[in-house]
Protein backbone atom coordinates (compact mmCIF):
# COMPACT_ATOMS: atom_id res chain seq x y z
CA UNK A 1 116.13 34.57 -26.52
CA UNK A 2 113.09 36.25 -24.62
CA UNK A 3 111.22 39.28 -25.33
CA UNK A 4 112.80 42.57 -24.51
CA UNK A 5 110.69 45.03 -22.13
CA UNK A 6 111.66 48.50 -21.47
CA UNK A 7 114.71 49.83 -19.78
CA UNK A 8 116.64 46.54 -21.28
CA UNK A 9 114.64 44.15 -19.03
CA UNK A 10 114.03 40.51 -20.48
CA UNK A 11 110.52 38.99 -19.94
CA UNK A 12 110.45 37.03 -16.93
CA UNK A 13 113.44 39.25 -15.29
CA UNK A 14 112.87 39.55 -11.60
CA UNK A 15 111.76 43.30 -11.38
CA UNK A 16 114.08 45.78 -8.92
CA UNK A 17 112.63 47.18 -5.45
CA UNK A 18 112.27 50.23 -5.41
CA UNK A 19 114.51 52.22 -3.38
CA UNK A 20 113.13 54.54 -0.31
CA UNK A 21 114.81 57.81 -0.31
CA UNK A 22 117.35 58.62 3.02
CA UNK A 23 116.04 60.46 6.03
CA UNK A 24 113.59 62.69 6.32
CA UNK A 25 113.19 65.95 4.75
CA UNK A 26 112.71 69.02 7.30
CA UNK A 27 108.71 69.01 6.84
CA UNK A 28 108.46 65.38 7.79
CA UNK A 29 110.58 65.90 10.74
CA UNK A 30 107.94 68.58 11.49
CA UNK A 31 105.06 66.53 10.62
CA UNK A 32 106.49 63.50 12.76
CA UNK A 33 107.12 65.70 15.97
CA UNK A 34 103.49 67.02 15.58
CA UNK A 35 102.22 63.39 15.78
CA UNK A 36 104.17 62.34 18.58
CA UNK A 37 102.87 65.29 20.48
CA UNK A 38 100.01 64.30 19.42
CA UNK A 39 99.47 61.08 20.54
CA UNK A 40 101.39 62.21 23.58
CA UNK A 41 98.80 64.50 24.55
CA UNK A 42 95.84 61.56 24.20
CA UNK A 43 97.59 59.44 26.04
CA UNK A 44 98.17 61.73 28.63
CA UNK A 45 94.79 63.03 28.82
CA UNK A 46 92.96 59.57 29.05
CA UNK A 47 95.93 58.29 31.67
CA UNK A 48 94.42 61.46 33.92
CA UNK A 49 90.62 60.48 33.18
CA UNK A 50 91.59 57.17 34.19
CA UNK A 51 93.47 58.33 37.65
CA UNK A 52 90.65 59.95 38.36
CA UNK A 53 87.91 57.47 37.80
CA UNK A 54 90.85 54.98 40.06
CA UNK A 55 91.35 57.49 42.82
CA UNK A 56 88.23 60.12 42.56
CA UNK A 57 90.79 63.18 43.23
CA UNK A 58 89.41 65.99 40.71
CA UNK A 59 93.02 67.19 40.21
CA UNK A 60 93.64 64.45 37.55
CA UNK A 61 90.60 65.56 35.88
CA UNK A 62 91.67 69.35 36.14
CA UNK A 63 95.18 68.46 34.67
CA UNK A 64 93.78 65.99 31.50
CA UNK A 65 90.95 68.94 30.90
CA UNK A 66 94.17 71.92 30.83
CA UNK A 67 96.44 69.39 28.48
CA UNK A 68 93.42 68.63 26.12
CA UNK A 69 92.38 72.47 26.28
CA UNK A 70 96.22 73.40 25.63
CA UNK A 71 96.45 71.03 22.95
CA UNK A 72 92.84 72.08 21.17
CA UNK A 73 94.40 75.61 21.00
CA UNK A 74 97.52 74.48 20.16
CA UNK A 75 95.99 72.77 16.99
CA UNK A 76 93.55 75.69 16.18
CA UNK A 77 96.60 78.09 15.48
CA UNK A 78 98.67 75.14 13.88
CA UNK A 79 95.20 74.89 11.69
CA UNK A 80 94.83 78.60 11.36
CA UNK A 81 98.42 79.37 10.29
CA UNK A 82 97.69 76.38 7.81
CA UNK A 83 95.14 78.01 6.19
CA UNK A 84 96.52 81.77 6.02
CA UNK A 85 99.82 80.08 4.49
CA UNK A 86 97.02 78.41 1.40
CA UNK A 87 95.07 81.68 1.23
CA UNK A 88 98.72 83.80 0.45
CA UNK A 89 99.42 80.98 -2.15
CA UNK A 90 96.17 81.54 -3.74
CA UNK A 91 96.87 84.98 -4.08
């Protein structure tokens, strides 16, 4: 007979996977929308620089300058209400 381990395992036992948990919980459906904006918003930005450098018309430049400027401010108050939420916990 082999050596018993903890939680009634035998010694050489194949040891279970570990099960992921199902879904997503509402903050990582918030956290997983954020990121596809994200990336959105790169993508979208450098698709305009490159239209411009292709075509040398200034209004792709203007549009991929307003999403990334959009997007900065976008982040800043995302960052900002971030930061006011820790400071209330602290308190």
């Amino acid at each position: 007979m082999g050596v018993l381990l903890a939680r009634g395992r035998l010694a050489g036992s194949p040891v279970p996977p570990l099960r992921a948990p199902r879904g997503l919980g509402p903050g990582q459906v918030r956290m997983l929308a954020l990121r596809i904006a994200g990336i959105l918003v790169v993508l979208v930005t450098l698709a305009g620089c490159v239209l411009f450098l292709l075509t040398r018309d200034r209004r792709y430049l203007r549009f991929a300058f307003q999403v990334f400027k959009y997007a900065l401010i976008f982040a800043l108050l995302v960052f900002g209400l971030l930061i006011l939420e820790r400071a209330f916990m602290l308190v």
